[in-house]
N, C-alpha and C. Protein backbone atom coordinates (compact mmCIF):
# COMPACT_ATOMS: atom_id res chain seq x y z
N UNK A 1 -22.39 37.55 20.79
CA UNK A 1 -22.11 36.16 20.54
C UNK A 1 -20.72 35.80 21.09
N UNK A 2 -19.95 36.74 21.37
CA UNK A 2 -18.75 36.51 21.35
C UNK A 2 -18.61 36.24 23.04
N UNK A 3 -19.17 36.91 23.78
CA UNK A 3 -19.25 36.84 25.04
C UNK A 3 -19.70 35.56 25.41
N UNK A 4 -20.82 35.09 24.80
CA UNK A 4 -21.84 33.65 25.18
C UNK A 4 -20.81 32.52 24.70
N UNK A 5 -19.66 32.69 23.78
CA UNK A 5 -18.89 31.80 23.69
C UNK A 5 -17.40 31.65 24.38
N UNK A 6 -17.46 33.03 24.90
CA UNK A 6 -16.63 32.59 25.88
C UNK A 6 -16.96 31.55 27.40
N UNK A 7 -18.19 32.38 27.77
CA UNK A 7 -18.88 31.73 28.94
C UNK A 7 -18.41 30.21 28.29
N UNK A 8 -18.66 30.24 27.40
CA UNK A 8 -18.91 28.06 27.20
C UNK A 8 -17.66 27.74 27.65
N UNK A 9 -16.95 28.21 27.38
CA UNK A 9 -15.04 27.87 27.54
C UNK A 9 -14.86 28.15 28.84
N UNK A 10 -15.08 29.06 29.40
CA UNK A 10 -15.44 29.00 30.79
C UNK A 10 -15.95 28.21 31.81
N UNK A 11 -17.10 27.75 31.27
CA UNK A 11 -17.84 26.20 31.68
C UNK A 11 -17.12 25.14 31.54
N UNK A 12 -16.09 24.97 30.38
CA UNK A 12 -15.59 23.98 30.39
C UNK A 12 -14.17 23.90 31.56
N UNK A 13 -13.85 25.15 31.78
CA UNK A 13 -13.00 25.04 32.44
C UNK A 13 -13.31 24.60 34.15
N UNK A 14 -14.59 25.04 33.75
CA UNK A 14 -14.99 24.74 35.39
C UNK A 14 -15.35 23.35 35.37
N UNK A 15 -15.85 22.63 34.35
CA UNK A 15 -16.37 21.08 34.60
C UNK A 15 -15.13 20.24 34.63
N UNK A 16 -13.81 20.93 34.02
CA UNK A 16 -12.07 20.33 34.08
C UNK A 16 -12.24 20.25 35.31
N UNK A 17 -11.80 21.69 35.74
CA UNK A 17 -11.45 22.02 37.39
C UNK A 17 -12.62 20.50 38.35
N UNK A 18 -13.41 20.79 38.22
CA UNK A 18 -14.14 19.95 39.04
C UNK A 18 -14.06 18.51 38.82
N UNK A 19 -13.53 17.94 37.97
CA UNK A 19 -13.08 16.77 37.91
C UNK A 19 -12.05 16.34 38.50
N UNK A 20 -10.85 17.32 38.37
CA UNK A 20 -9.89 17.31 38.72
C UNK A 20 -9.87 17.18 40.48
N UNK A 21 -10.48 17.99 40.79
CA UNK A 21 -10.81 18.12 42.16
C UNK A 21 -11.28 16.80 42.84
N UNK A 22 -12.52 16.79 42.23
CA UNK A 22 -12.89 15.16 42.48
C UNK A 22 -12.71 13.96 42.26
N UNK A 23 -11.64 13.77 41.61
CA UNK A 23 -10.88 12.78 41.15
C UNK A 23 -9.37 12.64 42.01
N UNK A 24 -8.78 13.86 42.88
CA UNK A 24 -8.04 13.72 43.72
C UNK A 24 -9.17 13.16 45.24
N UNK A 25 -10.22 13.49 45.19
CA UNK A 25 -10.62 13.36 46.40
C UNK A 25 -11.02 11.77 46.48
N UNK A 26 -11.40 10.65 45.52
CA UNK A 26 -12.17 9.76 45.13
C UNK A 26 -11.38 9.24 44.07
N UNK A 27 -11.48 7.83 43.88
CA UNK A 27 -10.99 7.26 42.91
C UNK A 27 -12.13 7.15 41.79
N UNK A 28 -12.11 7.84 40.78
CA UNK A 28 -13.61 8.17 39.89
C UNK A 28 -13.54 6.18 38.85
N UNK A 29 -12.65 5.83 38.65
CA UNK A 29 -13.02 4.28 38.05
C UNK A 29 -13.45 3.05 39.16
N UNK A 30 -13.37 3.21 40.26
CA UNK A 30 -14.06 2.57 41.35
C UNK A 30 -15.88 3.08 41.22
N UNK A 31 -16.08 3.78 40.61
CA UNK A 31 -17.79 4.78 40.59
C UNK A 31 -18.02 4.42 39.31
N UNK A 32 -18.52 3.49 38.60
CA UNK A 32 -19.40 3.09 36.69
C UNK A 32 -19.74 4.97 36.71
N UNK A 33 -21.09 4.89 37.42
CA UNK A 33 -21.63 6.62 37.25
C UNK A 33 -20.97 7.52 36.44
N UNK A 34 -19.85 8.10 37.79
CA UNK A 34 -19.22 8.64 37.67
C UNK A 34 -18.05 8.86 36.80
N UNK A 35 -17.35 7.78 36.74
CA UNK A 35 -16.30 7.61 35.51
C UNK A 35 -17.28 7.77 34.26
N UNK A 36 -18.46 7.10 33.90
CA UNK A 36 -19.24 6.92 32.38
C UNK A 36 -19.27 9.00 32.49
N UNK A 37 -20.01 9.34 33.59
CA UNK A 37 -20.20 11.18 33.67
C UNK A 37 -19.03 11.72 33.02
N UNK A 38 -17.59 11.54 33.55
CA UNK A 38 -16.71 12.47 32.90
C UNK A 38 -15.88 12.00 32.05
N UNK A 39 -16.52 10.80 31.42
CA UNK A 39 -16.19 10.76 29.93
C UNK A 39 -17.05 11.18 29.09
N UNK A 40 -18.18 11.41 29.45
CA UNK A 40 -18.94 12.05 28.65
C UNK A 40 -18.52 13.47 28.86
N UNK A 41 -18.34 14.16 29.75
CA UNK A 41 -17.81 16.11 29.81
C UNK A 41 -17.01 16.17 29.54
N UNK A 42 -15.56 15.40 29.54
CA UNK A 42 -14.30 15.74 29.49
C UNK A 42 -13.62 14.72 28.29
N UNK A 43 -13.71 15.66 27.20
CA UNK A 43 -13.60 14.64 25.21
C UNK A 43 -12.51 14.03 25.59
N UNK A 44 -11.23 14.21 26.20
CA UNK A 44 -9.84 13.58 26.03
C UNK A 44 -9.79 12.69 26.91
N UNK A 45 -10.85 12.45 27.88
CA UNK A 45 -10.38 10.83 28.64
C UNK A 45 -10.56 9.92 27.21
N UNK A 46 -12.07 9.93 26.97
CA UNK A 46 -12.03 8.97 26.21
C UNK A 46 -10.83 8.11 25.37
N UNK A 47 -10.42 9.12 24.49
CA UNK A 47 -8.80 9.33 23.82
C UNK A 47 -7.89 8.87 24.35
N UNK A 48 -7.73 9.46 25.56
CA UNK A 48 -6.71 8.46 25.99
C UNK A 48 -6.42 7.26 26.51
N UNK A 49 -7.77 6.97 26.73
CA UNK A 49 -7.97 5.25 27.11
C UNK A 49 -7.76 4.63 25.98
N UNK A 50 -8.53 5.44 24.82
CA UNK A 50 -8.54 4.23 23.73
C UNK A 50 -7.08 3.81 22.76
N UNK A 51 -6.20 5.16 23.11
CA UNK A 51 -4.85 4.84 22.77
C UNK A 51 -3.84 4.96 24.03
N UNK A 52 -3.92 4.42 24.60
CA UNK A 52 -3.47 4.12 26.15
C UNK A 52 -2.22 5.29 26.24
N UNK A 53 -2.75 6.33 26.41
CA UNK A 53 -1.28 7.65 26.61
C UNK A 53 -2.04 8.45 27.79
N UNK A 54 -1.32 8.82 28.35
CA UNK A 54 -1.45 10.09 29.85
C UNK A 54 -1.41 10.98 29.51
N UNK A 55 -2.57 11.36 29.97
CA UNK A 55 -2.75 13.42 30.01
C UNK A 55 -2.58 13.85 30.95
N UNK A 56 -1.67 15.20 31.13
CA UNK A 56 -1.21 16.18 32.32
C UNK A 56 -2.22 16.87 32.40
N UNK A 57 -2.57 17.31 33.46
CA UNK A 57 -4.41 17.65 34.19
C UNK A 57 -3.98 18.66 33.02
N UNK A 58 -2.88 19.48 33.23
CA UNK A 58 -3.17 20.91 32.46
C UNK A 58 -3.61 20.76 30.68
N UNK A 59 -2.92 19.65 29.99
CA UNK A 59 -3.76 19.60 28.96
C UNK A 59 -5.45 18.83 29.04
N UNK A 60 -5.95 18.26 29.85
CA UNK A 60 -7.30 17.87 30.16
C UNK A 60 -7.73 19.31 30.07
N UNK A 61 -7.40 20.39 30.95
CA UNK A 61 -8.26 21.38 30.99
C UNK A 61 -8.39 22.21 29.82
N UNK A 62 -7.13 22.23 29.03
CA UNK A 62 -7.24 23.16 27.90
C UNK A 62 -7.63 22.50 26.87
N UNK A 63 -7.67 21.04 26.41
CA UNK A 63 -8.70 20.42 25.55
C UNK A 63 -9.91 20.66 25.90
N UNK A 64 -10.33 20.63 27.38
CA UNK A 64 -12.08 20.80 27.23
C UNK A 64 -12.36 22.19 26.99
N UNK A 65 -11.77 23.42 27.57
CA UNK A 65 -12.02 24.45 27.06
C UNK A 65 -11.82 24.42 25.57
N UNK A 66 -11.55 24.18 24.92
CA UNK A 66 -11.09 24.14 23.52
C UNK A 66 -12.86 23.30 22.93
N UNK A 67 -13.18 22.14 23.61
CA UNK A 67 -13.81 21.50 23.23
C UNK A 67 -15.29 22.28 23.39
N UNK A 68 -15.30 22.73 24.73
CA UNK A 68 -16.60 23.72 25.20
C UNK A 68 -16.68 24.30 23.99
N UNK A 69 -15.51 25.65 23.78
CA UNK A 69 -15.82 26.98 22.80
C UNK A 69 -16.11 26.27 21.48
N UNK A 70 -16.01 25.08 20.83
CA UNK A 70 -15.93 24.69 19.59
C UNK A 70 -17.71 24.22 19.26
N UNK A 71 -17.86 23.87 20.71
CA UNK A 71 -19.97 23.25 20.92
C UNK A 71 -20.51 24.51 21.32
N UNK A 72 -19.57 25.31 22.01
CA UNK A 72 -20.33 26.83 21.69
C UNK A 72 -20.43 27.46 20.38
N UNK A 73 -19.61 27.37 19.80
CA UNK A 73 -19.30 28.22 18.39
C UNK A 73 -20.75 27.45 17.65
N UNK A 74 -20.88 26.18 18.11
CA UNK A 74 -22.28 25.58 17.31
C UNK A 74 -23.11 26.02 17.53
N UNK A 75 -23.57 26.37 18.74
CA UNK A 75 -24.95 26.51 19.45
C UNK A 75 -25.68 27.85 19.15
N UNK A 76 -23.87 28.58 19.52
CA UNK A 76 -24.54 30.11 18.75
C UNK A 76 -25.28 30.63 17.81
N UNK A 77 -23.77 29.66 16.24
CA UNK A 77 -24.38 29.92 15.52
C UNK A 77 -26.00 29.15 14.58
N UNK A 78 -26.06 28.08 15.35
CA UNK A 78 -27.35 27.51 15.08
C UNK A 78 -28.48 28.25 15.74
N UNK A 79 -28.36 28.58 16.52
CA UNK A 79 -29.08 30.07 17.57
C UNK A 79 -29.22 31.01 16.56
N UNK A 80 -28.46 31.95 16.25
CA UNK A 80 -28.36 33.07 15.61
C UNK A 80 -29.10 33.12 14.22
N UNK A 81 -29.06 31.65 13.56
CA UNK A 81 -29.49 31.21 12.45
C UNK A 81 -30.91 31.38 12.31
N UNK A 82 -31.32 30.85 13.65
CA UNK A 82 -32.68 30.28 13.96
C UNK A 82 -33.48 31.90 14.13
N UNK A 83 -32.74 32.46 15.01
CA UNK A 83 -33.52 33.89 15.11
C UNK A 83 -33.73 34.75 13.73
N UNK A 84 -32.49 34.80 12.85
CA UNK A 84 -32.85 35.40 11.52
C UNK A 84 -33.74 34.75 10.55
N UNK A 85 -33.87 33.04 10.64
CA UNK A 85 -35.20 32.71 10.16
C UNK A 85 -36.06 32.98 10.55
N UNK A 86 -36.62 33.19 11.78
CA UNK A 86 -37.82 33.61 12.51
C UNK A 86 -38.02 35.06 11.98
N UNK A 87 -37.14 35.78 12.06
CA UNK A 87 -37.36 37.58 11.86
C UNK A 87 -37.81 37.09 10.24
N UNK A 88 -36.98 36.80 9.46
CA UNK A 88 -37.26 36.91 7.89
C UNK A 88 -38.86 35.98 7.66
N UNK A 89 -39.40 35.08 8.53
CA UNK A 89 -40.71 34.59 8.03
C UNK A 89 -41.81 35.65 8.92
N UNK A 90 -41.83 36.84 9.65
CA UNK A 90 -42.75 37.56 10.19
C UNK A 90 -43.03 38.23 8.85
């Protein structure tokens, strides 16, 4: 479990990174799509629009990793849950 929740934090770091990337390449609030996309992946835009403060890419990335491992820590353990109900009703 511990491994599968790292991967998530991992993922998140990669969906940071790739924003980041593409957001130097493209102006992402000129794109509805696109801007609505990485406010939905990335928890701290939202936040900071709605209290009008600037995030340094480097905290964007370590909130979403933070944010990934915390929807991993769910998934697992709602996973893990699910399999020991299954074993205990055979």
């Amino acid at each position: 479990m511990k491994r599968r929740i790292e991967l998530w934090g991992m993922a998140g770091l990669i969906v940071s990174g790739c924003w980041m990337i593409l957001a130097l390449a493209i102006p992402l609030w000129e794109q509805p799509v696109l801007w609505n996309l990485a406010r939905v992946t990335c928890p701290i835009m939202p936040i900071s629009m709605a209290f009008h403060f600037a995030v340094k890419w480097y905290w964007v990335s370590v909130s979403n990793v933070i944010a990934y491992v915390l929807i991993g820590l769910m998934v697992e353990t709602l996973r893990q849950s699910r399999n020991r109900f299954q074993a205990a009703q055979r």
